[in-house]
ModelCIF file with pLDDT and N, C-alpha, C, O atoms, coordinates in Angstrom:
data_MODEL
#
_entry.id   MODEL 
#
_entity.id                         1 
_entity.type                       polymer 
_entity.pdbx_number_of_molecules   1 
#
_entity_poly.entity_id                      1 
_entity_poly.type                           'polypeptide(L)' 
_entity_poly.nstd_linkage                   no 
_entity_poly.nstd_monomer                   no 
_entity_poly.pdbx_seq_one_letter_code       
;(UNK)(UNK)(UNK)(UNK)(UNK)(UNK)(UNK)(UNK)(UNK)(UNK)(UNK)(UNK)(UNK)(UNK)(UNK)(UNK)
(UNK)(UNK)(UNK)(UNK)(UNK)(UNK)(UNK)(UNK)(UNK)(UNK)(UNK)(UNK)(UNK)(UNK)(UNK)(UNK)
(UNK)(UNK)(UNK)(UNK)(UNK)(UNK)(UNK)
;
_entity_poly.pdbx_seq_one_letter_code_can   XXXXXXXXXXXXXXXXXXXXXXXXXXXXXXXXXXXXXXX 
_entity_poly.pdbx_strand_id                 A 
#
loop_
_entity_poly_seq.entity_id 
_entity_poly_seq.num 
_entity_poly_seq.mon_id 
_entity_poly_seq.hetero 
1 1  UNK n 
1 2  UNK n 
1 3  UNK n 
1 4  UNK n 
1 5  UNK n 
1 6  UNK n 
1 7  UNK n 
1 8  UNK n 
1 9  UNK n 
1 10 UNK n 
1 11 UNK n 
1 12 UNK n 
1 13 UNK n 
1 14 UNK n 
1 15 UNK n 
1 16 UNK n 
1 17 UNK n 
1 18 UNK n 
1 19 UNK n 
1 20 UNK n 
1 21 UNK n 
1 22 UNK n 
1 23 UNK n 
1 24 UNK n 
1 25 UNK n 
1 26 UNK n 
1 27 UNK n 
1 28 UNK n 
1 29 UNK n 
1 30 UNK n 
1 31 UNK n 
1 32 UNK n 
1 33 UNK n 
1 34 UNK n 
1 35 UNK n 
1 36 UNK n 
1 37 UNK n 
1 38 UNK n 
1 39 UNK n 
#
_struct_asym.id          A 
_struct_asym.entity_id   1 
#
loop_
_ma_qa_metric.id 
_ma_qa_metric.mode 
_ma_qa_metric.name 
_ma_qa_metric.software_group_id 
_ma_qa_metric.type 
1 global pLDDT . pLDDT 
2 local  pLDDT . pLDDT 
#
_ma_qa_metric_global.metric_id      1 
_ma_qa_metric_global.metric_value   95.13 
_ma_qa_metric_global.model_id       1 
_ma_qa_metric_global.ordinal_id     1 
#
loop_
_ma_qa_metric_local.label_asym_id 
_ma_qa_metric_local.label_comp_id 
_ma_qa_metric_local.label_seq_id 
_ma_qa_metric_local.metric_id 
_ma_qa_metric_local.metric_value 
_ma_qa_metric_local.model_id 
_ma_qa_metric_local.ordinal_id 
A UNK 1  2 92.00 1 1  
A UNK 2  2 91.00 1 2  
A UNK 3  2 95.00 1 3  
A UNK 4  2 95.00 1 4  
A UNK 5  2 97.00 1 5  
A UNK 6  2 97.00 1 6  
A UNK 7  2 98.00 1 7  
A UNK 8  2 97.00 1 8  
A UNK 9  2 98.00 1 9  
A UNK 10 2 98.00 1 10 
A UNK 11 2 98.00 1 11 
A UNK 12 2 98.00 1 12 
A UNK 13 2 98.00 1 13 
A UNK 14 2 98.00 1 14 
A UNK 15 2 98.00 1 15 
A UNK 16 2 97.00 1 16 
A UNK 17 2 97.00 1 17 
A UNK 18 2 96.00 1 18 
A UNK 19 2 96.00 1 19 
A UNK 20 2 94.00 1 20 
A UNK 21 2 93.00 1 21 
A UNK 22 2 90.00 1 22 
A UNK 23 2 87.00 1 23 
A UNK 24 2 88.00 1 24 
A UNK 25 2 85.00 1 25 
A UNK 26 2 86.00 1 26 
A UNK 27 2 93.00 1 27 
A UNK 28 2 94.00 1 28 
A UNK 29 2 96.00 1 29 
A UNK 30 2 96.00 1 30 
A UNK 31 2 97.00 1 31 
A UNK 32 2 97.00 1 32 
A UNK 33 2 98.00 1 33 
A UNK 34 2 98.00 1 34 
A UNK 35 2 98.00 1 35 
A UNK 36 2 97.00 1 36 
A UNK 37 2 97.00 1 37 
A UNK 38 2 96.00 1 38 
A UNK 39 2 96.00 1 39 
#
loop_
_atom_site.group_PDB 
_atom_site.id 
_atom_site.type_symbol 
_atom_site.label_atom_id 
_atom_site.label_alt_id 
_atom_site.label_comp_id 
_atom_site.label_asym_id 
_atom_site.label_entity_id 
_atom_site.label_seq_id 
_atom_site.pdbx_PDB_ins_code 
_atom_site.Cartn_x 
_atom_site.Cartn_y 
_atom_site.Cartn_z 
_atom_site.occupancy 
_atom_site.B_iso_or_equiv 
_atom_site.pdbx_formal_charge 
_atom_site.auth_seq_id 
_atom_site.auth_comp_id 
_atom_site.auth_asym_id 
_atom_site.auth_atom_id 
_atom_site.pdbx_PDB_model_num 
ATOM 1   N N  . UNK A 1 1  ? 146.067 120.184 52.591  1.00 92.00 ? 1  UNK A N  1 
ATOM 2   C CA . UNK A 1 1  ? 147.214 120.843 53.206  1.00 92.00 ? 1  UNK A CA 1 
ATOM 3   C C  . UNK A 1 1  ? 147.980 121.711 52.212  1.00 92.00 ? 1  UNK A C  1 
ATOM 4   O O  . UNK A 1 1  ? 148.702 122.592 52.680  1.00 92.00 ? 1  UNK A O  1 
ATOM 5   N N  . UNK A 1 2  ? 147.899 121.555 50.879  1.00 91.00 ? 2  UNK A N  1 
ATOM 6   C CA . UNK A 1 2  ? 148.267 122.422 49.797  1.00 91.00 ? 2  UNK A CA 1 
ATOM 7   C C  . UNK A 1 2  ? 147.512 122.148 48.821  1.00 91.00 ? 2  UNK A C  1 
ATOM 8   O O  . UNK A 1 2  ? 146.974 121.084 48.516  1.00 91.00 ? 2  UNK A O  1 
ATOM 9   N N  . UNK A 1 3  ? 147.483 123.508 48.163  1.00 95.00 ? 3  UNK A N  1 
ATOM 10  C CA . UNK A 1 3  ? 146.417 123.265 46.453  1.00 95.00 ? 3  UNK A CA 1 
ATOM 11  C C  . UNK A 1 3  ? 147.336 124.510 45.569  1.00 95.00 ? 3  UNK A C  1 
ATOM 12  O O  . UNK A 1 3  ? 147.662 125.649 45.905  1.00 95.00 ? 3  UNK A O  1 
ATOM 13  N N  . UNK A 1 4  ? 147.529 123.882 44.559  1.00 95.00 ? 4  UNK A N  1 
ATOM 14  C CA . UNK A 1 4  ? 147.782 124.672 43.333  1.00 95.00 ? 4  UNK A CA 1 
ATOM 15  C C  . UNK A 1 4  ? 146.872 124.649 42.408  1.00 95.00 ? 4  UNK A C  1 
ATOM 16  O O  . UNK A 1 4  ? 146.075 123.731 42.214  1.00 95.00 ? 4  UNK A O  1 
ATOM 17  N N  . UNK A 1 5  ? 146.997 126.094 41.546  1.00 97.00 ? 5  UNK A N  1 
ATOM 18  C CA . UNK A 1 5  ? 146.271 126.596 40.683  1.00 97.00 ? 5  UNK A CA 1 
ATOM 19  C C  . UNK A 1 5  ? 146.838 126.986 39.725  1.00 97.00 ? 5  UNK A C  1 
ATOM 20  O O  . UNK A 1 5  ? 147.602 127.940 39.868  1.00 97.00 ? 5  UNK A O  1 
ATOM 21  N N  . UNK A 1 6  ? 146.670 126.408 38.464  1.00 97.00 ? 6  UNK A N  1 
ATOM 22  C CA . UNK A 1 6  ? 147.861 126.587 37.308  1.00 97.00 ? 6  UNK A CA 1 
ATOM 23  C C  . UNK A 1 6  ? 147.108 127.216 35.866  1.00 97.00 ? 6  UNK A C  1 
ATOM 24  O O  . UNK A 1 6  ? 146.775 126.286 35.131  1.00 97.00 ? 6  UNK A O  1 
ATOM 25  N N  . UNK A 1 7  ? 146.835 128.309 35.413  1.00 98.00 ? 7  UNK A N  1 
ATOM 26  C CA . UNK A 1 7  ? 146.344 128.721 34.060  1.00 98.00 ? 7  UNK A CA 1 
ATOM 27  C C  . UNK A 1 7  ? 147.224 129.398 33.447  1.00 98.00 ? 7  UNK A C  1 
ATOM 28  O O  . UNK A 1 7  ? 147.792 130.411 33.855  1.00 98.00 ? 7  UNK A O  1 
ATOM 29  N N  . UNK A 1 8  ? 147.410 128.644 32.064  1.00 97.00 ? 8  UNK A N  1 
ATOM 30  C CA . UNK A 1 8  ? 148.164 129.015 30.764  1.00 97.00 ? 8  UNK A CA 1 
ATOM 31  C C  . UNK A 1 8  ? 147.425 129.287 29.689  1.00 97.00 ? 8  UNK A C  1 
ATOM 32  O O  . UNK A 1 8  ? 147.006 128.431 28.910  1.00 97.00 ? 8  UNK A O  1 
ATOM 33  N N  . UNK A 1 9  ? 147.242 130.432 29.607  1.00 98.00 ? 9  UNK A N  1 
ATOM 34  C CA . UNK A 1 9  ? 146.801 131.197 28.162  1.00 98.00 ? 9  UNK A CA 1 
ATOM 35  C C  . UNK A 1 9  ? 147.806 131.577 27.117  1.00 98.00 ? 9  UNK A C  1 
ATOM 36  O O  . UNK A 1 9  ? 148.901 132.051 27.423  1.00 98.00 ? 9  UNK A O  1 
ATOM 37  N N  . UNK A 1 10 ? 147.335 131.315 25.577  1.00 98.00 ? 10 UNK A N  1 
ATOM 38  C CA . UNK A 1 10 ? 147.848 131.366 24.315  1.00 98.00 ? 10 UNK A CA 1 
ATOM 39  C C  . UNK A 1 10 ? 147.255 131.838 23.238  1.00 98.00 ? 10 UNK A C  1 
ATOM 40  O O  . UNK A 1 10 ? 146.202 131.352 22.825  1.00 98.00 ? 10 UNK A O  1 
ATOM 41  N N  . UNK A 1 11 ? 147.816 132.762 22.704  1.00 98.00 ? 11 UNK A N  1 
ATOM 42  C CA . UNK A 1 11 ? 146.808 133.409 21.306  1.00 98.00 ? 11 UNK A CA 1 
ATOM 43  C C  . UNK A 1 11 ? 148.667 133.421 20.372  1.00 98.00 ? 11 UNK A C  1 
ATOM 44  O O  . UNK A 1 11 ? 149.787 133.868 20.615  1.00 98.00 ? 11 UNK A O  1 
ATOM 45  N N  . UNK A 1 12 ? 148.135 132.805 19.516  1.00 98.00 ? 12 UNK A N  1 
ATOM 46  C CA . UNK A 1 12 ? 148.692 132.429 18.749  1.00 98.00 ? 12 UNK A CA 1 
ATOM 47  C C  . UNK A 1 12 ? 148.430 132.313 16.574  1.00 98.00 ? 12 UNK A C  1 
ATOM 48  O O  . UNK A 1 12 ? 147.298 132.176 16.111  1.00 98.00 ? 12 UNK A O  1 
ATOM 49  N N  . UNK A 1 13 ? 149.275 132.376 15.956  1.00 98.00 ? 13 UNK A N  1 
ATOM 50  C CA . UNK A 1 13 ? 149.236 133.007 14.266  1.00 98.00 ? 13 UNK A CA 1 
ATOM 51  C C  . UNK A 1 13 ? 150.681 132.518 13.934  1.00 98.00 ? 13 UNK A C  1 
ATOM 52  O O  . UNK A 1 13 ? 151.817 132.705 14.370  1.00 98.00 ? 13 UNK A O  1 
ATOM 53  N N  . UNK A 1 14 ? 150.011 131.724 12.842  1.00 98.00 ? 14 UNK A N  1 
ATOM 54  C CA . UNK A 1 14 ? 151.115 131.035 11.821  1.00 98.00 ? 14 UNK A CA 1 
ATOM 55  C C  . UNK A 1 14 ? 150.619 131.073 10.799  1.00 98.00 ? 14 UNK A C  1 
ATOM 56  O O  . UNK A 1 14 ? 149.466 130.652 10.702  1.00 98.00 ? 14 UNK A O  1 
ATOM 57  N N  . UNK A 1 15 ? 151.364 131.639 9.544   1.00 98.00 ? 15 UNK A N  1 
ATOM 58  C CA . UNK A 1 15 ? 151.168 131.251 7.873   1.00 98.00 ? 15 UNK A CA 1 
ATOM 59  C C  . UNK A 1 15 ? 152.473 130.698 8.010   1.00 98.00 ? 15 UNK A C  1 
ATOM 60  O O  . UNK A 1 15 ? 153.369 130.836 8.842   1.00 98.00 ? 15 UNK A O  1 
ATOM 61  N N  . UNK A 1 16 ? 152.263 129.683 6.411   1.00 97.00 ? 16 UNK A N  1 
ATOM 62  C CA . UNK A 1 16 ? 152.636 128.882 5.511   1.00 97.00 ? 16 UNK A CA 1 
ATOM 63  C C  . UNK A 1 16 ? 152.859 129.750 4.223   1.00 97.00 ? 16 UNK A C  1 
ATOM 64  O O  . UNK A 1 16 ? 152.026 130.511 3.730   1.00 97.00 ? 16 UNK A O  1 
ATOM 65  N N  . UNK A 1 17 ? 154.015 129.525 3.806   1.00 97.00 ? 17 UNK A N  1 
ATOM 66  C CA . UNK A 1 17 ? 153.781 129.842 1.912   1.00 97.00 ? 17 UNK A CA 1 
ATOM 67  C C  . UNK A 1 17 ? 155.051 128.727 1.209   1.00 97.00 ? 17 UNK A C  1 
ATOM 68  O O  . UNK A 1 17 ? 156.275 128.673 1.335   1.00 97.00 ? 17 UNK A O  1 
ATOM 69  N N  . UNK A 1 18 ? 154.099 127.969 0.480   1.00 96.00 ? 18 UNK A N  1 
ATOM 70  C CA . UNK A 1 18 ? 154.914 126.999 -0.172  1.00 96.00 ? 18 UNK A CA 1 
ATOM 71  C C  . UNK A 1 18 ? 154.900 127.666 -1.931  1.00 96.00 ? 18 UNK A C  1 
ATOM 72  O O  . UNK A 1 18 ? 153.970 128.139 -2.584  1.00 96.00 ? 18 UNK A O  1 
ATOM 73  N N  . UNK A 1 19 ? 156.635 127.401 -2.347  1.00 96.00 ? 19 UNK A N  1 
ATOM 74  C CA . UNK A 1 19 ? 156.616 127.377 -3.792  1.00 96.00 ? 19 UNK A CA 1 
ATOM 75  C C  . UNK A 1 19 ? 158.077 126.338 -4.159  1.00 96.00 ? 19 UNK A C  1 
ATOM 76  O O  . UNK A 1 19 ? 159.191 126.034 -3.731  1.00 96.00 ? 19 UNK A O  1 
ATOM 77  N N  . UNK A 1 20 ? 157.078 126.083 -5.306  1.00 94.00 ? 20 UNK A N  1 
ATOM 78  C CA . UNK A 1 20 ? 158.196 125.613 -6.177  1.00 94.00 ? 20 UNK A CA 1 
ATOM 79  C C  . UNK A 1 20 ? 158.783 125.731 -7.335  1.00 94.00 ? 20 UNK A C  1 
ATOM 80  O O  . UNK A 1 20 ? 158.045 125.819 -8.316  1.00 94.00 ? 20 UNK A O  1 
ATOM 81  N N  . UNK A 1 21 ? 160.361 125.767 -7.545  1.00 93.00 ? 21 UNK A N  1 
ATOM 82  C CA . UNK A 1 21 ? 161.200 125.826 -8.570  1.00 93.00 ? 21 UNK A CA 1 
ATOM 83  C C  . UNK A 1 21 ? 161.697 124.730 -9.128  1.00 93.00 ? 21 UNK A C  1 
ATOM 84  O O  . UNK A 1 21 ? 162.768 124.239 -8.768  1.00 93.00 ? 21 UNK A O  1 
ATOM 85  N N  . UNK A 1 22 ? 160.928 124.231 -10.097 1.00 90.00 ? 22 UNK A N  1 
ATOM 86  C CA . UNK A 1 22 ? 161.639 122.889 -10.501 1.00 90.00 ? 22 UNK A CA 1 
ATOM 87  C C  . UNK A 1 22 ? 163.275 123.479 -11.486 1.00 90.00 ? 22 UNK A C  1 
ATOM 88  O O  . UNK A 1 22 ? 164.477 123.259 -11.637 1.00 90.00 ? 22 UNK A O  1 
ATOM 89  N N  . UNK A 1 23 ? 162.539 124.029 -11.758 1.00 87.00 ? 23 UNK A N  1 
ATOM 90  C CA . UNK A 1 23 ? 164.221 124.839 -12.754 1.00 87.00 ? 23 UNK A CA 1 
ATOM 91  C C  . UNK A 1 23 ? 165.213 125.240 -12.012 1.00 87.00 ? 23 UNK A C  1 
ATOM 92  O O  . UNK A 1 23 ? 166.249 125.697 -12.495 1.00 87.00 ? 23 UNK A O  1 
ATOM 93  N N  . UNK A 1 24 ? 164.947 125.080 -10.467 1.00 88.00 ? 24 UNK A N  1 
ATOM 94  C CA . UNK A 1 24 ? 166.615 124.993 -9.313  1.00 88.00 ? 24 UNK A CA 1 
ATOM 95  C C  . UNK A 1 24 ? 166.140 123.457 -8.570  1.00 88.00 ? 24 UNK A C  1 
ATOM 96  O O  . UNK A 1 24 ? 165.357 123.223 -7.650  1.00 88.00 ? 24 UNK A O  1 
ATOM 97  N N  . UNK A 1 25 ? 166.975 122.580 -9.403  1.00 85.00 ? 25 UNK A N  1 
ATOM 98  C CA . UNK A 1 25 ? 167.374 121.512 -8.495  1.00 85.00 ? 25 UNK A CA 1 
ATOM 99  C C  . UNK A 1 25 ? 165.913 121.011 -7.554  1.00 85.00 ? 25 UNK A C  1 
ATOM 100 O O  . UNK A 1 25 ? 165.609 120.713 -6.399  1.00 85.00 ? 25 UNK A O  1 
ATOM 101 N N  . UNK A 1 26 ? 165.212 121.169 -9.085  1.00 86.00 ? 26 UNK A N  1 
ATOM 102 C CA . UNK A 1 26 ? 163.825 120.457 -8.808  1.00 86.00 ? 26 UNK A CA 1 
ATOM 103 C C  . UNK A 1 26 ? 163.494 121.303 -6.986  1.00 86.00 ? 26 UNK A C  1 
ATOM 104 O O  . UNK A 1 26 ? 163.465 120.427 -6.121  1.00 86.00 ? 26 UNK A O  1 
ATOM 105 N N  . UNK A 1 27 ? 163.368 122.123 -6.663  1.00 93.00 ? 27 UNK A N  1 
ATOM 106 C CA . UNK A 1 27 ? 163.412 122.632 -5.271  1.00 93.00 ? 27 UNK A CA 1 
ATOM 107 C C  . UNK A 1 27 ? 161.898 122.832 -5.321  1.00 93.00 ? 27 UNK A C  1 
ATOM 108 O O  . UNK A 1 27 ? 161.110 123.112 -6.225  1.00 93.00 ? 27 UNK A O  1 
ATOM 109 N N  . UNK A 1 28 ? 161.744 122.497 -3.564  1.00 94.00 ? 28 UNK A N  1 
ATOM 110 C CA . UNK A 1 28 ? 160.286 123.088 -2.885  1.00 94.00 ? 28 UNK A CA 1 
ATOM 111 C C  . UNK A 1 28 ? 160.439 123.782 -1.660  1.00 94.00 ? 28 UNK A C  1 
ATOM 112 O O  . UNK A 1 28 ? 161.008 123.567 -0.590  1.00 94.00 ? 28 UNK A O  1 
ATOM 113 N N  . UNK A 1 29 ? 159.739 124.700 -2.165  1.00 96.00 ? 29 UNK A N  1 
ATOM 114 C CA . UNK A 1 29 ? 159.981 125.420 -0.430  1.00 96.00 ? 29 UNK A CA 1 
ATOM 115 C C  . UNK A 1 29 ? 159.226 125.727 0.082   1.00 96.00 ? 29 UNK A C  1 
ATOM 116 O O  . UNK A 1 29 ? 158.134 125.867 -0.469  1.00 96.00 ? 29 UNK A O  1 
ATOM 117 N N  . UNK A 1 30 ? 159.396 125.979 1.325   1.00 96.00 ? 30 UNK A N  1 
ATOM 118 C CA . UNK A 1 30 ? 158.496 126.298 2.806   1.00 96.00 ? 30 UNK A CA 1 
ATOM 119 C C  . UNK A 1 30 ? 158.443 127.629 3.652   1.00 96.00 ? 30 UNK A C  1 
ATOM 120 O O  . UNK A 1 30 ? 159.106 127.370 4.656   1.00 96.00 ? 30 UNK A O  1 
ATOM 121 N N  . UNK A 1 31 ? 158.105 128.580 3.720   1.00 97.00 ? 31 UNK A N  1 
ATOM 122 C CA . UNK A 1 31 ? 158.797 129.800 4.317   1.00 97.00 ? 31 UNK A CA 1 
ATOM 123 C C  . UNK A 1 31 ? 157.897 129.582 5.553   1.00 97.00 ? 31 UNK A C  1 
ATOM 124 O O  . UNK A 1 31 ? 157.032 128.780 5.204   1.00 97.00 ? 31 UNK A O  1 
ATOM 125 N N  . UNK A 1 32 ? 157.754 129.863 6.568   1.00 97.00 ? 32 UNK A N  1 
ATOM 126 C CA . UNK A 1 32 ? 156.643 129.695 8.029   1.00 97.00 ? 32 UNK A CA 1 
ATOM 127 C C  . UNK A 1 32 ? 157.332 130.971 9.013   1.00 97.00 ? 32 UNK A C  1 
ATOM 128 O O  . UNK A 1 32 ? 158.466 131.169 9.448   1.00 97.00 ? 32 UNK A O  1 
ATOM 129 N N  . UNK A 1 33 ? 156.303 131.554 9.092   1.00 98.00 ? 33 UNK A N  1 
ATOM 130 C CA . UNK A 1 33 ? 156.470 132.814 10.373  1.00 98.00 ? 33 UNK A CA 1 
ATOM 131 C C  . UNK A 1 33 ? 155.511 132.580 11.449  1.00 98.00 ? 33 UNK A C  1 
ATOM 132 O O  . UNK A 1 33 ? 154.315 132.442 11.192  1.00 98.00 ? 33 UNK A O  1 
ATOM 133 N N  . UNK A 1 34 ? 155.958 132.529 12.617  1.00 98.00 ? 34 UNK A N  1 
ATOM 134 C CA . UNK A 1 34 ? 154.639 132.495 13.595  1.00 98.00 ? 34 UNK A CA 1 
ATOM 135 C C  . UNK A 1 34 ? 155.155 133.459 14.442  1.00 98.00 ? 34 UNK A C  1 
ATOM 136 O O  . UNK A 1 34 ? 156.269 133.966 14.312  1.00 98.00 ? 34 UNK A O  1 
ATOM 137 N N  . UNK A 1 35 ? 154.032 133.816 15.655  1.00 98.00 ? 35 UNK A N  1 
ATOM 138 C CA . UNK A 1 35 ? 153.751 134.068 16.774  1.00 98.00 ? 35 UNK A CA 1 
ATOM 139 C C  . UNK A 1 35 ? 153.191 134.335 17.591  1.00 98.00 ? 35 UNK A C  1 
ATOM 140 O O  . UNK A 1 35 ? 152.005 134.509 17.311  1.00 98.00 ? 35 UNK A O  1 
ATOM 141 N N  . UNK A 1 36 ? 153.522 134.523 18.895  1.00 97.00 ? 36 UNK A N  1 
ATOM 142 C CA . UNK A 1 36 ? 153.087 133.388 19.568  1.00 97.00 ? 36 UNK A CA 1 
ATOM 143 C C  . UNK A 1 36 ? 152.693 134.080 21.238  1.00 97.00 ? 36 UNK A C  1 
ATOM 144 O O  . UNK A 1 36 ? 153.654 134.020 22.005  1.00 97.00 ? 36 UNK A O  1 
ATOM 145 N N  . UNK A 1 37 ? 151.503 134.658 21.787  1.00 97.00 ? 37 UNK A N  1 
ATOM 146 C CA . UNK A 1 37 ? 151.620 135.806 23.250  1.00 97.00 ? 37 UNK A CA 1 
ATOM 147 C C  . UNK A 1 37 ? 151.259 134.404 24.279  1.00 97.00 ? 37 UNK A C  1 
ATOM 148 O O  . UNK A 1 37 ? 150.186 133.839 24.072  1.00 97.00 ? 37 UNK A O  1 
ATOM 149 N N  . UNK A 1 38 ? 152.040 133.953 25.213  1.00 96.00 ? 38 UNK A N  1 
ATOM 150 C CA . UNK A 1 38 ? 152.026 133.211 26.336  1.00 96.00 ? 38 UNK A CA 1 
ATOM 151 C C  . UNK A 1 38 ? 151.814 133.989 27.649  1.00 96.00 ? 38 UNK A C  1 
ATOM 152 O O  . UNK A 1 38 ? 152.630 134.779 28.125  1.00 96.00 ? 38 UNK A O  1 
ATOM 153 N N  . UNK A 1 39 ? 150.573 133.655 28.191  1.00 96.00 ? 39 UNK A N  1 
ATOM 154 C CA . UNK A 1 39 ? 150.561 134.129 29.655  1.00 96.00 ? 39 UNK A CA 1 
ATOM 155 C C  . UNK A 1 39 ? 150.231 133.085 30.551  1.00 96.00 ? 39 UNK A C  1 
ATOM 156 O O  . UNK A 1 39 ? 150.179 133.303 31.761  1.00 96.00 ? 39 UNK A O  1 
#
């Protein structure tokens, strides 16, 4: 008596870039950019 039909497509891109400064407060860091086409 009813039917649904549901498709979700994704193309998707992420980098990572890790560095560290121990000479600031021993620090590590992470920078991350993505994105992201949803249909």
């Amino acid at each position: 008596t009813f039917t649904t039909r549901g498709t979700s497509t994704r193309y998707d891109y992420q980098t990572d870039f890790r560095i560290d400064t121990p000479s600031l407060a021993g620090a590590s860091h992470v920078f991350t950019l993505a994105a992201e086409r949803k249909e």
